[in-house]
Protein backbone atom coordinates (compact mmCIF):
# COMPACT_ATOMS: atom_id res chain seq x y z
CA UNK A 1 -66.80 -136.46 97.44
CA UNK A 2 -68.69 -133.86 95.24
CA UNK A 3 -69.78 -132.62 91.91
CA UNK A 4 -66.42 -131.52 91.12
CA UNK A 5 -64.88 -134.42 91.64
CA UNK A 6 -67.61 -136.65 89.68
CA UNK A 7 -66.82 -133.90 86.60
CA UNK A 8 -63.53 -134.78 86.97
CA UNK A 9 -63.78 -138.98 87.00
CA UNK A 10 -66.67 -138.48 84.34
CA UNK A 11 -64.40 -136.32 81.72
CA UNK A 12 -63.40 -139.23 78.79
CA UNK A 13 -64.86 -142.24 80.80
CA UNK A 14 -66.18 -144.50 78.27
CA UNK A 15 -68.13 -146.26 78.77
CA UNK A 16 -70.53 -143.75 80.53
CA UNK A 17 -72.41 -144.74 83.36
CA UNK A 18 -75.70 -145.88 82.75
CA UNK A 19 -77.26 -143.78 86.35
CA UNK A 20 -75.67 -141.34 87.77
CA UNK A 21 -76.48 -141.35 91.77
CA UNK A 22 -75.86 -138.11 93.79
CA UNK A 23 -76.78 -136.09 97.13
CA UNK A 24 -78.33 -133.02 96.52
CA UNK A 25 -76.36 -130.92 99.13
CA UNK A 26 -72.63 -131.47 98.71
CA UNK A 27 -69.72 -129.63 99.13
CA UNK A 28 -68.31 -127.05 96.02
CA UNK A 29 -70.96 -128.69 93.69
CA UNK A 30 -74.17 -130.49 94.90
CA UNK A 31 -75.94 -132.35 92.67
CA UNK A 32 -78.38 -129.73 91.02
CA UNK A 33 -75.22 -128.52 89.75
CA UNK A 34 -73.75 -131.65 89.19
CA UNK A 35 -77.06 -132.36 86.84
CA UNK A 36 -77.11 -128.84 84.96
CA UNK A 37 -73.50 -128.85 84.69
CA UNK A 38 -73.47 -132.72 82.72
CA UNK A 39 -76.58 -131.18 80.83
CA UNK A 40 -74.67 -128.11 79.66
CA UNK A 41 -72.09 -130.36 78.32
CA UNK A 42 -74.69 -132.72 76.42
CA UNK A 43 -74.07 -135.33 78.84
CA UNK A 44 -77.70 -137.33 79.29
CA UNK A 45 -77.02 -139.59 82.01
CA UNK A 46 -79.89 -140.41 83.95
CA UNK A 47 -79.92 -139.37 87.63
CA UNK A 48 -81.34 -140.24 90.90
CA UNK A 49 -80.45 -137.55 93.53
CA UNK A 50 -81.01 -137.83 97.48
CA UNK A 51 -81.97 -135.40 99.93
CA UNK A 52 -83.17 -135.36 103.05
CA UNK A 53 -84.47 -131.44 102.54
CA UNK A 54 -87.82 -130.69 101.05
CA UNK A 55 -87.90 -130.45 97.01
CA UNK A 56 -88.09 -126.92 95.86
CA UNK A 57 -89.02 -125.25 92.63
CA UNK A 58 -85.71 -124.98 91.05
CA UNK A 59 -85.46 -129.27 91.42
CA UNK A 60 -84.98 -131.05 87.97
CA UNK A 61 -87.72 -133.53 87.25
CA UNK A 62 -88.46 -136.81 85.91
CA UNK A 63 -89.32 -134.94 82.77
CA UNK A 64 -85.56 -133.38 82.81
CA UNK A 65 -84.27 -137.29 83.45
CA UNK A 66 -84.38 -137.26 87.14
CA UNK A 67 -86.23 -139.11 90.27
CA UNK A 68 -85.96 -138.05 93.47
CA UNK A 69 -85.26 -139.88 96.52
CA UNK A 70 -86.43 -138.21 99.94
CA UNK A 71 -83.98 -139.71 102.69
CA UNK A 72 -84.41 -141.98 104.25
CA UNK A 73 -85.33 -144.66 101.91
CA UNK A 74 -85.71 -148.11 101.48
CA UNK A 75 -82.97 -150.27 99.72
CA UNK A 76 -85.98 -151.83 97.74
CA UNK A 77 -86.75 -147.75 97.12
CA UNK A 78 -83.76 -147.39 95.91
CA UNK A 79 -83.29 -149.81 93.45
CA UNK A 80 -86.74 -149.32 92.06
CA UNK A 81 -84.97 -145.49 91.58
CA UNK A 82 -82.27 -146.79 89.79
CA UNK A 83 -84.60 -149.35 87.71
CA UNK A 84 -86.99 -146.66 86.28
CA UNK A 85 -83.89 -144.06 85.68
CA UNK A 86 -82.39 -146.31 83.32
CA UNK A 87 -86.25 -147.06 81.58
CA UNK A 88 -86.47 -150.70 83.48
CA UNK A 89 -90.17 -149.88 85.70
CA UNK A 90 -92.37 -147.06 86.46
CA UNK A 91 -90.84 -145.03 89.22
CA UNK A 92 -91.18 -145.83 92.93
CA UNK A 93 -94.90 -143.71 94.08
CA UNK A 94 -94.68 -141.97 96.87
């Protein structure tokens, strides 16, 4: 439903998730959030987060452990996503 709510299914799940896949713009806690929040807490799931808005400054990158998706996408787009988040190919070019 939101960042909140992934927090609160995330807190003592073991094992972790090996991709984390979130909407930038959510309600309470988007996924920004979601991804500094995890971070804060040493959490270093890989993410792939969605939007259909235009990337700003303040977006995490591949270097921070995260690809972004511009909506919409391909099935085939995403999975290639998912693939290089988790270190399986080179991300999808744009």
């Amino acid at each position: 439903a939101d960042g909140v709510v992934a927090t609160e299914l995330l807190e003592g799940l073991q094992p972790m998730p090996a991709v984390i896949l979130s909407d930038v713009v959510m309600p309470r806690m988007g996924g920004m959030d979601l991804f500094r929040h995890l971070r804060a807490s040493a959490v270093e799931i890989p993410f792939v987060l969605m939007t259909g808005y235009a990337p700003d400054a303040d977006m995490p990158s591949a270097e921070d452990g995260v690809r972004l998706l511009a909506k919409p996408f391909s099935n085939d787009v995403l999975l290639q996503a998912i693939r290089a988040a988790v270190g399986r190919v080179t991300p999808p070019r744009r």
